[in-house]
C-alpha atoms as a PDB file:
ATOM      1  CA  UNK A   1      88.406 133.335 110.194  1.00  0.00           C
ATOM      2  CA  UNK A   2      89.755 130.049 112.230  1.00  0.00           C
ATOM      3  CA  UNK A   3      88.258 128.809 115.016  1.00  0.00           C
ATOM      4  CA  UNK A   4      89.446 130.678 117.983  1.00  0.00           C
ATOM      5  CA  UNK A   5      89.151 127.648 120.392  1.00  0.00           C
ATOM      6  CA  UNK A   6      90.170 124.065 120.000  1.00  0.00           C
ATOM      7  CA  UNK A   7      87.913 120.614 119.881  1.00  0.00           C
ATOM      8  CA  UNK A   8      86.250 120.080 124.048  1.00  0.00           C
ATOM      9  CA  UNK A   9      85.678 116.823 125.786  1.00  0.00           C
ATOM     10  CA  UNK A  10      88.733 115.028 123.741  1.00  0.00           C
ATOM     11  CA  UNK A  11      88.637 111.391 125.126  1.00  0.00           C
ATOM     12  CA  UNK A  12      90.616 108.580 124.141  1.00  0.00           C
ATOM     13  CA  UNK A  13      90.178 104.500 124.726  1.00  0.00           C
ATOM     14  CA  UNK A  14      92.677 102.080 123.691  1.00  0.00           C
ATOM     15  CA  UNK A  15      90.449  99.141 122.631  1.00  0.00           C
ATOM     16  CA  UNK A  16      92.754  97.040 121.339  1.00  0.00           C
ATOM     17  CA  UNK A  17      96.714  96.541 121.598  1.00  0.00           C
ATOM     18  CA  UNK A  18      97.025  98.255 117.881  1.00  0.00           C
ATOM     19  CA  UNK A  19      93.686 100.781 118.042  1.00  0.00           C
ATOM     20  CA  UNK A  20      92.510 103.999 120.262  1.00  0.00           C
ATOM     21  CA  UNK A  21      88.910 105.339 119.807  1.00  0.00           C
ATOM     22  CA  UNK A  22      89.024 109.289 120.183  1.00  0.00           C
ATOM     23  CA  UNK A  23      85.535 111.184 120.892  1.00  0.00           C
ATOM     24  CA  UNK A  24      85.434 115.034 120.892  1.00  0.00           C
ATOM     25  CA  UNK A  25      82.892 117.613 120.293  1.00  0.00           C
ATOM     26  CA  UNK A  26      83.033 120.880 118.022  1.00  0.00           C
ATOM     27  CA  UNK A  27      84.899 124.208 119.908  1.00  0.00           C
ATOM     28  CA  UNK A  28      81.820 126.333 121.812  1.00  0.00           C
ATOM     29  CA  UNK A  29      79.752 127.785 119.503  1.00  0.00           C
ATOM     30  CA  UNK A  30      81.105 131.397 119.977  1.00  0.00           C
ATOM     31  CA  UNK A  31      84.942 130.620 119.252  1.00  0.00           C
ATOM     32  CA  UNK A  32      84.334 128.689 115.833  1.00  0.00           C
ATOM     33  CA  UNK A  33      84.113 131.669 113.844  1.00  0.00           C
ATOM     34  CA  UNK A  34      82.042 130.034 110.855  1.00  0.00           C
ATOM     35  CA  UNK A  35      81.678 126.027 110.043  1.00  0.00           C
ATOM     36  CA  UNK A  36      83.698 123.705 110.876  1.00  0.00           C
ATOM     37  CA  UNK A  37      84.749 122.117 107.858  1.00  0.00           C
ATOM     38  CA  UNK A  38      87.340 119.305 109.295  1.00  0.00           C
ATOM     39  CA  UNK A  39      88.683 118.310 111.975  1.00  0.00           C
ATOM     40  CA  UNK A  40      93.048 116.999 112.418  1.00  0.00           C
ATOM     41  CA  UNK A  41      93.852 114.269 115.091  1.00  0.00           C
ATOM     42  CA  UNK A  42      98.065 113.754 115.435  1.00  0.00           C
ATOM     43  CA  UNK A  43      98.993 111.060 117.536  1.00  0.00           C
ATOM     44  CA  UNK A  44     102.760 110.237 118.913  1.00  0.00           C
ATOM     45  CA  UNK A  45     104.155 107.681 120.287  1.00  0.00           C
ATOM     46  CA  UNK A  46     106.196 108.783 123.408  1.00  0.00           C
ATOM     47  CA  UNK A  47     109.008 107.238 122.016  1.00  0.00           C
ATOM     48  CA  UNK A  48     108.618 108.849 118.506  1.00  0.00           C
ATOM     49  CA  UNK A  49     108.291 105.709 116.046  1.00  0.00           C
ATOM     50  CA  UNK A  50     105.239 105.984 115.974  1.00  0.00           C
ATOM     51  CA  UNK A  51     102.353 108.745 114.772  1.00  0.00           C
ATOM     52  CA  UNK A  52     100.776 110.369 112.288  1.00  0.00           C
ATOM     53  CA  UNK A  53      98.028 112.935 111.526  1.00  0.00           C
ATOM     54  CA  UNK A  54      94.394 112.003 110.007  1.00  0.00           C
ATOM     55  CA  UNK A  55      91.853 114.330 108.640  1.00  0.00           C
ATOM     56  CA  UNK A  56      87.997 114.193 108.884  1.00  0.00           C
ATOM     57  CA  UNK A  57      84.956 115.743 107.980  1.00  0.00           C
ATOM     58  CA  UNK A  58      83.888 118.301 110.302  1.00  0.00           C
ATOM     59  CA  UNK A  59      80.313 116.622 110.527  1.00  0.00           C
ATOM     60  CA  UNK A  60      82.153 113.792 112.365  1.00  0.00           C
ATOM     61  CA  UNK A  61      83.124 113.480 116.303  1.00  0.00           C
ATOM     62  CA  UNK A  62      85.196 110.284 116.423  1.00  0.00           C
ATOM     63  CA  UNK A  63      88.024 108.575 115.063  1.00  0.00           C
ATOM     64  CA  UNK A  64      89.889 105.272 115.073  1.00  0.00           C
ATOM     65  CA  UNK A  65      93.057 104.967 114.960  1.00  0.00           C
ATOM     66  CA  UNK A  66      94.726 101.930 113.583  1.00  0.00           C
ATOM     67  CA  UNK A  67      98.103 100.505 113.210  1.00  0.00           C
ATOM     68  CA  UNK A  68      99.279 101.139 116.902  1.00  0.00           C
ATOM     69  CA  UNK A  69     102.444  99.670 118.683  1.00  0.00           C
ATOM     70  CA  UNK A  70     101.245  97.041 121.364  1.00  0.00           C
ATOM     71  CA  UNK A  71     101.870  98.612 124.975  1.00  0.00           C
ATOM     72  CA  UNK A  72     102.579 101.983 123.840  1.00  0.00           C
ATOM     73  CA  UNK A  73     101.692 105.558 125.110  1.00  0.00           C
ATOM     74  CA  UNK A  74     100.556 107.639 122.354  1.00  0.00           C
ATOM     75  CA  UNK A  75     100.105 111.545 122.840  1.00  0.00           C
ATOM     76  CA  UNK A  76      96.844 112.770 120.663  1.00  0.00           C
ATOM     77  CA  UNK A  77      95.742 116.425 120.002  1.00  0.00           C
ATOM     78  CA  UNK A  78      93.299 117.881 117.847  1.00  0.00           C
ATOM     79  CA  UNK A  79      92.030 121.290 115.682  1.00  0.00           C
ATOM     80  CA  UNK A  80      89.253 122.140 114.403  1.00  0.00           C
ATOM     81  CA  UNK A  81      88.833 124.057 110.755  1.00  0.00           C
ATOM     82  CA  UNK A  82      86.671 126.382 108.549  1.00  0.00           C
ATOM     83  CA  UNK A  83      87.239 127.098 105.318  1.00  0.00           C
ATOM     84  CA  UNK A  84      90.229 129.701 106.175  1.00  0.00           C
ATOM     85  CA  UNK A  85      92.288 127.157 108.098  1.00  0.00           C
ATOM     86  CA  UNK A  86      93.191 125.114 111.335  1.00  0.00           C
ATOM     87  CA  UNK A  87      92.201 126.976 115.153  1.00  0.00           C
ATOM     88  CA  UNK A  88      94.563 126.099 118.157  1.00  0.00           C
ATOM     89  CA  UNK A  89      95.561 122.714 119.256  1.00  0.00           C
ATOM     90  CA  UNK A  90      93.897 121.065 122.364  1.00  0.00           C
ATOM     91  CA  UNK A  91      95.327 119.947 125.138  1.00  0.00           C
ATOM     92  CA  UNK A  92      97.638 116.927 125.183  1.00  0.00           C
ATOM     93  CA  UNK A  93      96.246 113.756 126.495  1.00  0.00           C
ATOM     94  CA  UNK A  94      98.037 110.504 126.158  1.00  0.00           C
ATOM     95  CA  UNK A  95      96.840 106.959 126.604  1.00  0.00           C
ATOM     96  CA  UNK A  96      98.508 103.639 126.174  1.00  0.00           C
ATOM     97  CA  UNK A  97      97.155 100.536 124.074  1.00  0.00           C
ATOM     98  CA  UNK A  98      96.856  97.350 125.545  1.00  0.00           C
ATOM     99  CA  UNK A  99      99.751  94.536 125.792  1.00  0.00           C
ATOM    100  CA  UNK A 100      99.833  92.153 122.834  1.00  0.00           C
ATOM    101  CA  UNK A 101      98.906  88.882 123.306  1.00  0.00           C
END
């Protein structure tokens, strides 16, 4: 079945005024309910003209993403998968990229 928990320890850095690293590790052992196959980051801009939703191999625990507004909060959640589909989302946490210059 899906996972029955979502990704732990989701961090995110801005490291640049376009770019956010995100780090996570796989839901606890018990609640993934098979292997995780992929994981889904979706990241928002808080005022919506901005986002989008990448997918990655489950093997991997970080993602960068690109092609950020300057001085921007972004909202970023993720979900693990197995082969049947996508467990629950995690928790919300936003983070804002640096000021252009």
């Amino acid at each position: 079945s899906v996972p029955s928990f979502y990704p732990l320890e989701v961090n995110a850095t801005a490291i640049s005024a376009t770019a956010i690293n995100v780090t996570w590790k796989p839901p606890p052992m018990l609640h993934r309910n098979g292997i995780i196959t992929r994981y889904s980051v979706q990241y928002n801009s808080s005022l919506g003209n901005s986002g989008g939703i990448i997918f990655l191999n489950g093997s991997l625990m970080a993602a960068t993403l690109r092609n950020l507004l300057p001085f921007t909060n972004y909202s970023i959640t993720l979900k693990a998968a197995t082969i049947i589909g996508f467990g629950p989302q995690s928790p919300n946490i936003t983070v804002n990229t640096w000021e252009a210059g």
